[in-house]
N, C-alpha and C. Protein backbone atom coordinates (compact mmCIF):
# COMPACT_ATOMS: atom_id res chain seq x y z
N UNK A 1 -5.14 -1.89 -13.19
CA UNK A 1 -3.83 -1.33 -12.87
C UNK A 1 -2.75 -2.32 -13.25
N UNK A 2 -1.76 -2.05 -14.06
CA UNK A 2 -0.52 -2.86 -14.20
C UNK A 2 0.37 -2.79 -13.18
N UNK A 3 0.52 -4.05 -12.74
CA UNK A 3 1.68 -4.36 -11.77
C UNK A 3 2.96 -4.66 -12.43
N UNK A 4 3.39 -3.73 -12.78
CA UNK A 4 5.11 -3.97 -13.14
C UNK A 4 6.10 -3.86 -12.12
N UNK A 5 6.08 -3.55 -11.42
CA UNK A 5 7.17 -2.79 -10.38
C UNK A 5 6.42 -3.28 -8.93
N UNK A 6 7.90 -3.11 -8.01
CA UNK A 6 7.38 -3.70 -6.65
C UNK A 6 6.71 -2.82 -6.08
N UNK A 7 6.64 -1.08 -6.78
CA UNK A 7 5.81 -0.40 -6.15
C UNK A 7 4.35 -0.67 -6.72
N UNK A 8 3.92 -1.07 -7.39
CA UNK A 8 2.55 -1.04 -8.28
C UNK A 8 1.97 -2.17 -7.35
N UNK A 9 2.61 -3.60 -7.05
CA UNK A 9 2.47 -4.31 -6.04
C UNK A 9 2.06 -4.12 -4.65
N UNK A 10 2.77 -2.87 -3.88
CA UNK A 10 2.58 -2.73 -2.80
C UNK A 10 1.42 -1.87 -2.95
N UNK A 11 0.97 -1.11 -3.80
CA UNK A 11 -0.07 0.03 -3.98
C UNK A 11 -1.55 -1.20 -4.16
N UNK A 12 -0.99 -2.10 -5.10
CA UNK A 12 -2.42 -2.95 -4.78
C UNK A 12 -2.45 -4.64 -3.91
N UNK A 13 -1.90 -4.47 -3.29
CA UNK A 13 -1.87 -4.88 -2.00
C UNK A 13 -2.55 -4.13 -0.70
N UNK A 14 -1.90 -2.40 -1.04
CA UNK A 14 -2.68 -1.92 0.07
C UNK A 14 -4.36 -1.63 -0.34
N UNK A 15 -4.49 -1.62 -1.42
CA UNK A 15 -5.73 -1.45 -1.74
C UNK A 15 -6.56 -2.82 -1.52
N UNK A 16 -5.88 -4.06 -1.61
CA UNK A 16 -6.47 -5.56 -1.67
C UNK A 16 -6.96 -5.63 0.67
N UNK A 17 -6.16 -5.13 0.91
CA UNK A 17 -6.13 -5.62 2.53
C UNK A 17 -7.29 -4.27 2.86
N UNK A 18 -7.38 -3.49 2.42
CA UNK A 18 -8.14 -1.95 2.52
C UNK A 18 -9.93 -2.88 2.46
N UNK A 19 -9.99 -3.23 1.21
CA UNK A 19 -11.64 -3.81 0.72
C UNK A 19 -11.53 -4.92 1.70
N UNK A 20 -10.85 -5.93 2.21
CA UNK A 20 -10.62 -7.07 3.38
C UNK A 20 -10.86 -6.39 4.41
N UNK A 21 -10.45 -5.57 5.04
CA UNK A 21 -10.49 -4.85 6.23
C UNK A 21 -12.13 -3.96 5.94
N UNK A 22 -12.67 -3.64 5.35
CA UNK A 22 -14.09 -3.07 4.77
C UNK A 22 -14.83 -4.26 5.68
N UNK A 23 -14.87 -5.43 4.84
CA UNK A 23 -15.46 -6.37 4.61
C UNK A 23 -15.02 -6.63 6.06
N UNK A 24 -14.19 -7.47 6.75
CA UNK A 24 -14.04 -7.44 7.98
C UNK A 24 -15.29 -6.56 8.78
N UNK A 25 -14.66 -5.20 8.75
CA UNK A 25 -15.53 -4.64 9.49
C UNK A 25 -17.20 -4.93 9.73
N UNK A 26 -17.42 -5.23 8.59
CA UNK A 26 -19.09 -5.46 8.45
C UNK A 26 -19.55 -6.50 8.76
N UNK A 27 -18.64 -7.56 8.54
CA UNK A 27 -18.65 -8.80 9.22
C UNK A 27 -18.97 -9.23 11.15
N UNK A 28 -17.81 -8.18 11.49
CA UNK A 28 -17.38 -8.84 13.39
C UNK A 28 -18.76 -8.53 13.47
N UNK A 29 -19.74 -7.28 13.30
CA UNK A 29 -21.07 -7.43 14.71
C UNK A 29 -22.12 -8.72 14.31
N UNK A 30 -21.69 -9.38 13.08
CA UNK A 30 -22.51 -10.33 12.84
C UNK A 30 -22.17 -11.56 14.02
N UNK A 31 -20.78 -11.69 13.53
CA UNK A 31 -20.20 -12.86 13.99
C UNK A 31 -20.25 -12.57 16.17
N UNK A 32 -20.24 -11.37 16.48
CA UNK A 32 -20.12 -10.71 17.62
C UNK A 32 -22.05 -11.60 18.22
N UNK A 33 -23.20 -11.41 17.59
CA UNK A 33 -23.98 -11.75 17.49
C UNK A 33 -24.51 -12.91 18.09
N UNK A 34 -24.13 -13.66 17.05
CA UNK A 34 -24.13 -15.52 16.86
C UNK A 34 -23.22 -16.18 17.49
N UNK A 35 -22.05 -15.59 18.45
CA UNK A 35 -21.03 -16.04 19.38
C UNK A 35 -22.42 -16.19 20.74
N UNK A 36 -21.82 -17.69 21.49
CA UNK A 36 -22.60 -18.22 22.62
C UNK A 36 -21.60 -17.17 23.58
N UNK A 37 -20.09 -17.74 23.52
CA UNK A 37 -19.59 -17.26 24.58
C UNK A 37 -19.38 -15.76 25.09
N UNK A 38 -19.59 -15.36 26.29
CA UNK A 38 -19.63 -14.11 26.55
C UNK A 38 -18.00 -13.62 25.84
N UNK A 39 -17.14 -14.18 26.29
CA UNK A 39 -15.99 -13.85 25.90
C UNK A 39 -15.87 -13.79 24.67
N UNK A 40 -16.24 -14.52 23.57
CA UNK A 40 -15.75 -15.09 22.26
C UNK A 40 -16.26 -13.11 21.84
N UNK A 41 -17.75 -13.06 22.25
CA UNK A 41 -18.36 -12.06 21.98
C UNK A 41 -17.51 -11.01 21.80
N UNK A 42 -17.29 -10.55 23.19
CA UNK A 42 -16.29 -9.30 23.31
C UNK A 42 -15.35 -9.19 22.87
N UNK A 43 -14.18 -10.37 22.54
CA UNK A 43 -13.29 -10.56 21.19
C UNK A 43 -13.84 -10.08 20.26
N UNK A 44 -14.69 -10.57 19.13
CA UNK A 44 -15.34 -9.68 18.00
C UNK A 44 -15.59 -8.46 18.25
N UNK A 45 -16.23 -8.02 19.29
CA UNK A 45 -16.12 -6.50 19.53
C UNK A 45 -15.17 -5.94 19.61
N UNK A 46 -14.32 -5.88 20.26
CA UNK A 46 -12.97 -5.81 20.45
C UNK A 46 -11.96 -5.28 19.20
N UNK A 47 -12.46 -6.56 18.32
CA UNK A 47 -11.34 -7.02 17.25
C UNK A 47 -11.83 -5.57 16.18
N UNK A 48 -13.59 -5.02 16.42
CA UNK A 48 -14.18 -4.56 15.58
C UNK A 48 -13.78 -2.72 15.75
N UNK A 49 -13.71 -3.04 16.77
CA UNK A 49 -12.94 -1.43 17.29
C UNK A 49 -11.54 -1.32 16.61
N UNK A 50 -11.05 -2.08 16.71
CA UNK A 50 -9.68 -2.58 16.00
C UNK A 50 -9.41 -2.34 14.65
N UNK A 51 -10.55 -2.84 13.78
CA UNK A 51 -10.38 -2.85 12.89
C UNK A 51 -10.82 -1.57 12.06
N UNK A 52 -11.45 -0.72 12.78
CA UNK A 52 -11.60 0.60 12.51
C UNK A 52 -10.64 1.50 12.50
N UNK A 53 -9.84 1.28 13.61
CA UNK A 53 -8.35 1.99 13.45
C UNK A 53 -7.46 1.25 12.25
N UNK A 54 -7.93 0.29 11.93
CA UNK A 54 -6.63 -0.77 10.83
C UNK A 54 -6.87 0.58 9.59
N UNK A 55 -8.48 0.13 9.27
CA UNK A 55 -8.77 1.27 8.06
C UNK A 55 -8.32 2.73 8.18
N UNK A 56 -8.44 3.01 9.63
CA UNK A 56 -7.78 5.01 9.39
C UNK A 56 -6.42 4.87 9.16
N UNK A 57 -5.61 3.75 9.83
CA UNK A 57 -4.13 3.45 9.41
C UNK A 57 -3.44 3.47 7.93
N UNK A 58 -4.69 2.82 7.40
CA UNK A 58 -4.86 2.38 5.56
C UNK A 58 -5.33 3.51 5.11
N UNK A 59 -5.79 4.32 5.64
CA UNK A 59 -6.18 5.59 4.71
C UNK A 59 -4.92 6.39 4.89
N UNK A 60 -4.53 6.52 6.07
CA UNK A 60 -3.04 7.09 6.26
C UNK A 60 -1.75 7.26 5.43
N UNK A 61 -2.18 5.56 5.09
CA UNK A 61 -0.81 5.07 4.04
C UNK A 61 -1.09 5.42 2.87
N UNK A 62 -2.40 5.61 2.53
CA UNK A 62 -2.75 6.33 1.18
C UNK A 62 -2.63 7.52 0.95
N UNK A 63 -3.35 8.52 2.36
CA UNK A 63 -2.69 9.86 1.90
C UNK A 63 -0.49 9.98 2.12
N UNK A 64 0.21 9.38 1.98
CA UNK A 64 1.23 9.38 2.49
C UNK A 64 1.42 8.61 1.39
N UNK A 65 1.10 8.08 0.42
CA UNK A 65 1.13 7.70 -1.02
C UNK A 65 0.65 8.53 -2.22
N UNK A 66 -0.33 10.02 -1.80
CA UNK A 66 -0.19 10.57 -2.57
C UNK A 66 -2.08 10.00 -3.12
N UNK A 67 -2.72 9.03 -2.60
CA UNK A 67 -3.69 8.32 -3.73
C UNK A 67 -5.23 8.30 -2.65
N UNK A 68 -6.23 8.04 -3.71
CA UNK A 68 -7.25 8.21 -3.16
C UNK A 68 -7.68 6.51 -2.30
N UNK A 69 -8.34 6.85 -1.31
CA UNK A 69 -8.21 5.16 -0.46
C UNK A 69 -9.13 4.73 -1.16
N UNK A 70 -9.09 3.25 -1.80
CA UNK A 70 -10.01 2.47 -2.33
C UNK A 70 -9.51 1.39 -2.39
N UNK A 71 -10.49 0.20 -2.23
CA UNK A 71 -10.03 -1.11 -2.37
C UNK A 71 -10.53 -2.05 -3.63
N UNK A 72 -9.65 -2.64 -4.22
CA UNK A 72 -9.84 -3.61 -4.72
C UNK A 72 -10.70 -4.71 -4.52
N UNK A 73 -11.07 -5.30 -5.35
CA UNK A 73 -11.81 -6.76 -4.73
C UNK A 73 -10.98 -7.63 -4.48
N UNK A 74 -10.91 -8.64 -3.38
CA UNK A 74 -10.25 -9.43 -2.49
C UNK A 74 -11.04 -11.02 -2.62
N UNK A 75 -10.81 -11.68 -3.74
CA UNK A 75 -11.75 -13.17 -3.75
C UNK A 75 -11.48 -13.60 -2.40
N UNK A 76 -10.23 -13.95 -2.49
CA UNK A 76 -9.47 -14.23 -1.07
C UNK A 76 -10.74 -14.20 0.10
N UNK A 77 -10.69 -12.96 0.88
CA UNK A 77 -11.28 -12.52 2.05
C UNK A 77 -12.52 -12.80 1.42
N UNK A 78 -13.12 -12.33 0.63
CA UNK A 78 -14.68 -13.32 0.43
C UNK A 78 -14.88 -14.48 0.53
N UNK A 79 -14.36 -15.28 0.19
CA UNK A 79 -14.23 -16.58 0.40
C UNK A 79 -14.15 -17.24 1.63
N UNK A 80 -13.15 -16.49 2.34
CA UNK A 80 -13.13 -16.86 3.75
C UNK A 80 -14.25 -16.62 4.34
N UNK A 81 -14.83 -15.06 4.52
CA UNK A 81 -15.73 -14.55 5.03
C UNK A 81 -17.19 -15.44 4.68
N UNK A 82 -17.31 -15.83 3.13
CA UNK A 82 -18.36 -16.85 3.18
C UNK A 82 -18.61 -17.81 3.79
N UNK A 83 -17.32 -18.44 3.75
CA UNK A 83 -16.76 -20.06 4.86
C UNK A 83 -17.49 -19.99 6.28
N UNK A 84 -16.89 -18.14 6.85
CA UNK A 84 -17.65 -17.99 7.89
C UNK A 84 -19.31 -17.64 8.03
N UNK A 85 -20.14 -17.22 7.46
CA UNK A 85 -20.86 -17.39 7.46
C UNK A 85 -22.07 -18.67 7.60
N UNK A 86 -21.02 -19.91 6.25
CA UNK A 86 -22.40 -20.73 6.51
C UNK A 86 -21.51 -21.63 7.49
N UNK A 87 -20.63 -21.56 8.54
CA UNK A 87 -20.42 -22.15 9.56
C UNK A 87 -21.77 -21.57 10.91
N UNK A 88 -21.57 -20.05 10.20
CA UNK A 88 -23.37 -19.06 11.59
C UNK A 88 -24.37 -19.52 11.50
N UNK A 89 -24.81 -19.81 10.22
CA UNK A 89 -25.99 -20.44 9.69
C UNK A 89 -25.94 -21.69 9.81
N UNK A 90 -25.14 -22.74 9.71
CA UNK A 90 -25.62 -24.07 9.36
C UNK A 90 -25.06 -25.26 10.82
N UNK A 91 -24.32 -24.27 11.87
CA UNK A 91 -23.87 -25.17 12.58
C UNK A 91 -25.13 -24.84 14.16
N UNK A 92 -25.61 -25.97 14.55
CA UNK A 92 -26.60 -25.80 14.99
C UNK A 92 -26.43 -25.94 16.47
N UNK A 93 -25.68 -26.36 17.17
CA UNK A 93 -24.77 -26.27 18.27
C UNK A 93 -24.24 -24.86 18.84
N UNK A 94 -24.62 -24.54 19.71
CA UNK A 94 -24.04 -23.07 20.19
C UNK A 94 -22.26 -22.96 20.42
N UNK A 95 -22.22 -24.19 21.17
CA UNK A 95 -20.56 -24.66 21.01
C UNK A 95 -19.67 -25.00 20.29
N UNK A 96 -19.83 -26.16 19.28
CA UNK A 96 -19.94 -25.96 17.90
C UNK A 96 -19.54 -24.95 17.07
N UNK A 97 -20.31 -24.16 17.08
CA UNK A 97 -20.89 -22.70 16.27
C UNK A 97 -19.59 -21.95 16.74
N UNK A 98 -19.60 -21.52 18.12
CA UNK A 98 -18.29 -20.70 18.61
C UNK A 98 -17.05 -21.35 18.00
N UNK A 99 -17.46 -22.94 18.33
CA UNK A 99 -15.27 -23.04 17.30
C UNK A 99 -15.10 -23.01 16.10
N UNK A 100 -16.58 -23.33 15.40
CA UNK A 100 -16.21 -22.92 14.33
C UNK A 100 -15.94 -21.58 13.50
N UNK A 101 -16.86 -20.56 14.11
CA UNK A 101 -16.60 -19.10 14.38
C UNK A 101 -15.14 -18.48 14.40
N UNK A 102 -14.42 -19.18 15.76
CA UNK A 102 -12.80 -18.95 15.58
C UNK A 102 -11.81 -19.30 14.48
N UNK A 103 -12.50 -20.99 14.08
CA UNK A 103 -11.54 -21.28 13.30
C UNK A 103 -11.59 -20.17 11.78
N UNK A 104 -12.86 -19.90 11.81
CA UNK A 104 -12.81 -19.04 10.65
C UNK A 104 -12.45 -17.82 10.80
N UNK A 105 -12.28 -17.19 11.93
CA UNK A 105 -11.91 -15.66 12.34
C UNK A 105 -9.97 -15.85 12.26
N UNK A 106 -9.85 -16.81 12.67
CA UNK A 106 -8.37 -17.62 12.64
C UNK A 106 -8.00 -17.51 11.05
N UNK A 107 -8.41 -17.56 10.06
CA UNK A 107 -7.99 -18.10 8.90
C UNK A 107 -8.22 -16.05 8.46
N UNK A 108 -9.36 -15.52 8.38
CA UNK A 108 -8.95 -14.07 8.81
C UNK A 108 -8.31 -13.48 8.80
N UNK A 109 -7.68 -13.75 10.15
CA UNK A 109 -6.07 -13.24 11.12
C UNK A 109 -5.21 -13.64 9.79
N UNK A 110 -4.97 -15.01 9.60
CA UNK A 110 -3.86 -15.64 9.34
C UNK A 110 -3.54 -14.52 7.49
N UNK A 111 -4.67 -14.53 7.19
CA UNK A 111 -4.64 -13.70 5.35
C UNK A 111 -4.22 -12.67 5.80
N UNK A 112 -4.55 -11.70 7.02
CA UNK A 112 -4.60 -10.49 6.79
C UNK A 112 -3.19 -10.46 7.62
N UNK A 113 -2.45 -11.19 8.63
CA UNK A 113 -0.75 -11.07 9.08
C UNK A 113 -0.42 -11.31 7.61
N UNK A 114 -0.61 -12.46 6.39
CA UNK A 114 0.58 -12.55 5.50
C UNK A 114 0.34 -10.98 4.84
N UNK A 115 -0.94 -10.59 4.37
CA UNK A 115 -0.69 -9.27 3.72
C UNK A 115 0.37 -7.87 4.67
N UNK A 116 -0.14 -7.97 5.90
CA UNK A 116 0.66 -6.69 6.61
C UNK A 116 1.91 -6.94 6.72
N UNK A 117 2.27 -8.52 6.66
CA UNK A 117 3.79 -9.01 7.21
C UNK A 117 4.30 -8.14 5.57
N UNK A 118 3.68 -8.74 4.18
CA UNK A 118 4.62 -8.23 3.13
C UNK A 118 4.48 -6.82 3.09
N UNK A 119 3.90 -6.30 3.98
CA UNK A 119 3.52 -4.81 2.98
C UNK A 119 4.50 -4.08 3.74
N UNK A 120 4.86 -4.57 4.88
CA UNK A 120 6.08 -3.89 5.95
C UNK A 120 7.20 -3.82 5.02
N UNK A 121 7.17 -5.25 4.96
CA UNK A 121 8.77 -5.98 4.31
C UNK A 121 8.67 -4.77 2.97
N UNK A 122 7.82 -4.44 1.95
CA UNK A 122 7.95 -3.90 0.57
C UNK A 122 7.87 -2.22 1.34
N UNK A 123 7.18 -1.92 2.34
CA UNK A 123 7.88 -0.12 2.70
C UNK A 123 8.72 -0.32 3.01
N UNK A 124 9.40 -0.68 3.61
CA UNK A 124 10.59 -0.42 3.53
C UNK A 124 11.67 -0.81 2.97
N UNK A 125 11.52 -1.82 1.71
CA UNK A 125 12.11 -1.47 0.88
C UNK A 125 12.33 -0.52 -0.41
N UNK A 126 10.88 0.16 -0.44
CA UNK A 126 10.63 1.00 -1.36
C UNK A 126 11.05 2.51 -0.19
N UNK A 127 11.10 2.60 0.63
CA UNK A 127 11.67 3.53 1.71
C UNK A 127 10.31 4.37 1.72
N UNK A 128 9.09 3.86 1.99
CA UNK A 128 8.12 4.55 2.37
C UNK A 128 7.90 4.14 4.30
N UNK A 129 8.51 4.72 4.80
CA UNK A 129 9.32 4.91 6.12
C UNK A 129 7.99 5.41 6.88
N UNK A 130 7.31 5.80 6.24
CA UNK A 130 6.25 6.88 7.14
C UNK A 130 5.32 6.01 7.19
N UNK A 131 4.73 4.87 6.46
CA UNK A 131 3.85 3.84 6.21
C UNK A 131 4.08 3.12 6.96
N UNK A 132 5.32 2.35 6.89
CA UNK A 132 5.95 1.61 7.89
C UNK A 132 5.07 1.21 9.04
N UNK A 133 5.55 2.14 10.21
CA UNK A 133 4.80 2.18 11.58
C UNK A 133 3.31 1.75 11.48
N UNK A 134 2.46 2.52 10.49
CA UNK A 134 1.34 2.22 10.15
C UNK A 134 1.17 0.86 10.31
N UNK A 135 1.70 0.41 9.13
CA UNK A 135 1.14 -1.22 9.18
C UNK A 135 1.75 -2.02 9.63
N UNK A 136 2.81 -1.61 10.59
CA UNK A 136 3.45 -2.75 11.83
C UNK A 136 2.17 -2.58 13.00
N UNK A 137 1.60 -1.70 12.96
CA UNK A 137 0.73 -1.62 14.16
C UNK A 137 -0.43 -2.27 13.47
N UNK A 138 -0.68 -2.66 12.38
CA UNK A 138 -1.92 -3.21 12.29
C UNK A 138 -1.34 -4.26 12.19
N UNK A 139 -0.81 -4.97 11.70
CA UNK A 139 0.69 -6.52 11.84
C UNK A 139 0.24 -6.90 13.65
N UNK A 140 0.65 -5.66 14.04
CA UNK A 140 0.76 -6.60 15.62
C UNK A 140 -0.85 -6.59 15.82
N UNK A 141 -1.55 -6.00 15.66
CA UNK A 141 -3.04 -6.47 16.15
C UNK A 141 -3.71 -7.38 15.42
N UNK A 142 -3.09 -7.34 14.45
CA UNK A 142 -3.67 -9.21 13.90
C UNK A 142 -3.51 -10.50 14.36
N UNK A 143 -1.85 -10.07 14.87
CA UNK A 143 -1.13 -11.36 15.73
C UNK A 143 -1.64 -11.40 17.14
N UNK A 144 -2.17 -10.43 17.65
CA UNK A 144 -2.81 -10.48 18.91
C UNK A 144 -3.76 -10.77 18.72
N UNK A 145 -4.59 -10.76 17.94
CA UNK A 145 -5.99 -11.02 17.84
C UNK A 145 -6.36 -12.43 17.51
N UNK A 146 -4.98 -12.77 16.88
CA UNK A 146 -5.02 -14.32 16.23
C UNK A 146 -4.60 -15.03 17.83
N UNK A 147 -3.61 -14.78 18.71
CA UNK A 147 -3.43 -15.17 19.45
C UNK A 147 -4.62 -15.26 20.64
N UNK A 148 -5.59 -14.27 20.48
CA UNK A 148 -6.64 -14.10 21.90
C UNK A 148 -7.52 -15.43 21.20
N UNK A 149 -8.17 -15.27 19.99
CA UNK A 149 -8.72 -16.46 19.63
C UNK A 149 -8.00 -17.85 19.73
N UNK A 150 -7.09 -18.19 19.87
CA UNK A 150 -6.13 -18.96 20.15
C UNK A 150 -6.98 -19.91 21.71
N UNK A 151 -6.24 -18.20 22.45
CA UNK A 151 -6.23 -18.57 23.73
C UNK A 151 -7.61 -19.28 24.36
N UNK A 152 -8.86 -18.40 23.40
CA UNK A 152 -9.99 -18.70 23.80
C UNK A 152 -10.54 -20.20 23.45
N UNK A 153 -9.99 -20.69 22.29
CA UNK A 153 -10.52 -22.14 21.70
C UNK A 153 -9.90 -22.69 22.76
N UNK A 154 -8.27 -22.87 23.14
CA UNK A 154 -7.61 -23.76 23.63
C UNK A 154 -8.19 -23.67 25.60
N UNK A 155 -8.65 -22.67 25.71
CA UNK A 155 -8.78 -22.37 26.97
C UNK A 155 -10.49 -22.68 27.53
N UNK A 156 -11.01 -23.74 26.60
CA UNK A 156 -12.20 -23.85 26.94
C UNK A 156 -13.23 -24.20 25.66
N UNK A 157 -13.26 -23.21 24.81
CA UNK A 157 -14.60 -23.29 24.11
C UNK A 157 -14.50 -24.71 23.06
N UNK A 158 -13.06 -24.95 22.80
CA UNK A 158 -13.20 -26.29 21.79
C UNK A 158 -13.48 -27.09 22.56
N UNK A 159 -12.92 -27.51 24.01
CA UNK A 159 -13.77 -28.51 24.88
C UNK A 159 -14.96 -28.53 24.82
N UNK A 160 -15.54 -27.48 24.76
CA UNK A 160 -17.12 -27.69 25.11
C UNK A 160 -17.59 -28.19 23.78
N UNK A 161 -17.04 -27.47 23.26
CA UNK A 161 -18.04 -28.20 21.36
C UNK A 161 -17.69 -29.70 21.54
N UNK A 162 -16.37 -30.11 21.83
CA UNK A 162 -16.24 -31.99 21.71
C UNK A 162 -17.40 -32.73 22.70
């Protein structure tokens, strides 16, 4: 697809955060899994329910674009998502394992707020108004989600790994 225009941009953008949010999904019951803490756990669950509504949101914005939902490949979110992985596999510490778990669920959050933060900012400048709402509500559950992992490292589990 040629990106000439800020709309061709926002169309594969939403398609780039669409295959991220895929991939996400398939990811949390792993990471939900290999979490020690009861809590950390139910966060990934949580986040995984979540992220099921992100995708009907993203299909939303597609039919409301007129286009069929599909995602692009995302090196990006693979990359991360690998990071997280051989932190499951290779960190042998249950405590440990949990912060490193966050820090990588953290980095996650952090890709997938810059994508929703621009894709707000570009509907509404392209005046796709109806999208909008859509992906402010998936915007704020990233930032909440980034914030509960937050709360959870700082509130205990990185102590225990030191």
């Amino acid at each position: 697809m040629s990106m000439k225009t800020l709309d061709d941009l926002f169309v594969h953008f939403v398609r780039d955060i669409y295959y991220a949010e895929k991939q996400v999904l398939k990811t949390l019951p792993k990471m939900a899994r290999k979490a020690d803490s009861d809590n950390l756990k139910d966060a990934f669950e949580h986040h995984r329910e979540e992220t099921e509504g992100q995708i009907e949101n993203l299909e939303k914005v597609f039919e409301i674009l007129g286009l069929k939902a599909r995602g692009v490949t995302c090196e990006a979110i693979d990359g991360i998502l690998e990071e997280g992985k051989e932190i499951m596999e290779e960190a042998t510490d249950a405590d440990a394992r949990d912060a490193g778990m966050i820090a990588a669920a953290q980095a996650v959050e952090h890709y997938e707020i810059t994508r929703y933060g621009t894709l707000v900012a570009w509907a509404k400048r392209l005046g796709h108004t109806k999208a909008v709402p859509l992906l402010q509500a998936n915007l704020d559950q990233e930032y909440a989600a980034d914030r509960k992992l937050s709360d959870l490292a700082e509130g205990g589990l990185n102590k225990q790994a030191a």
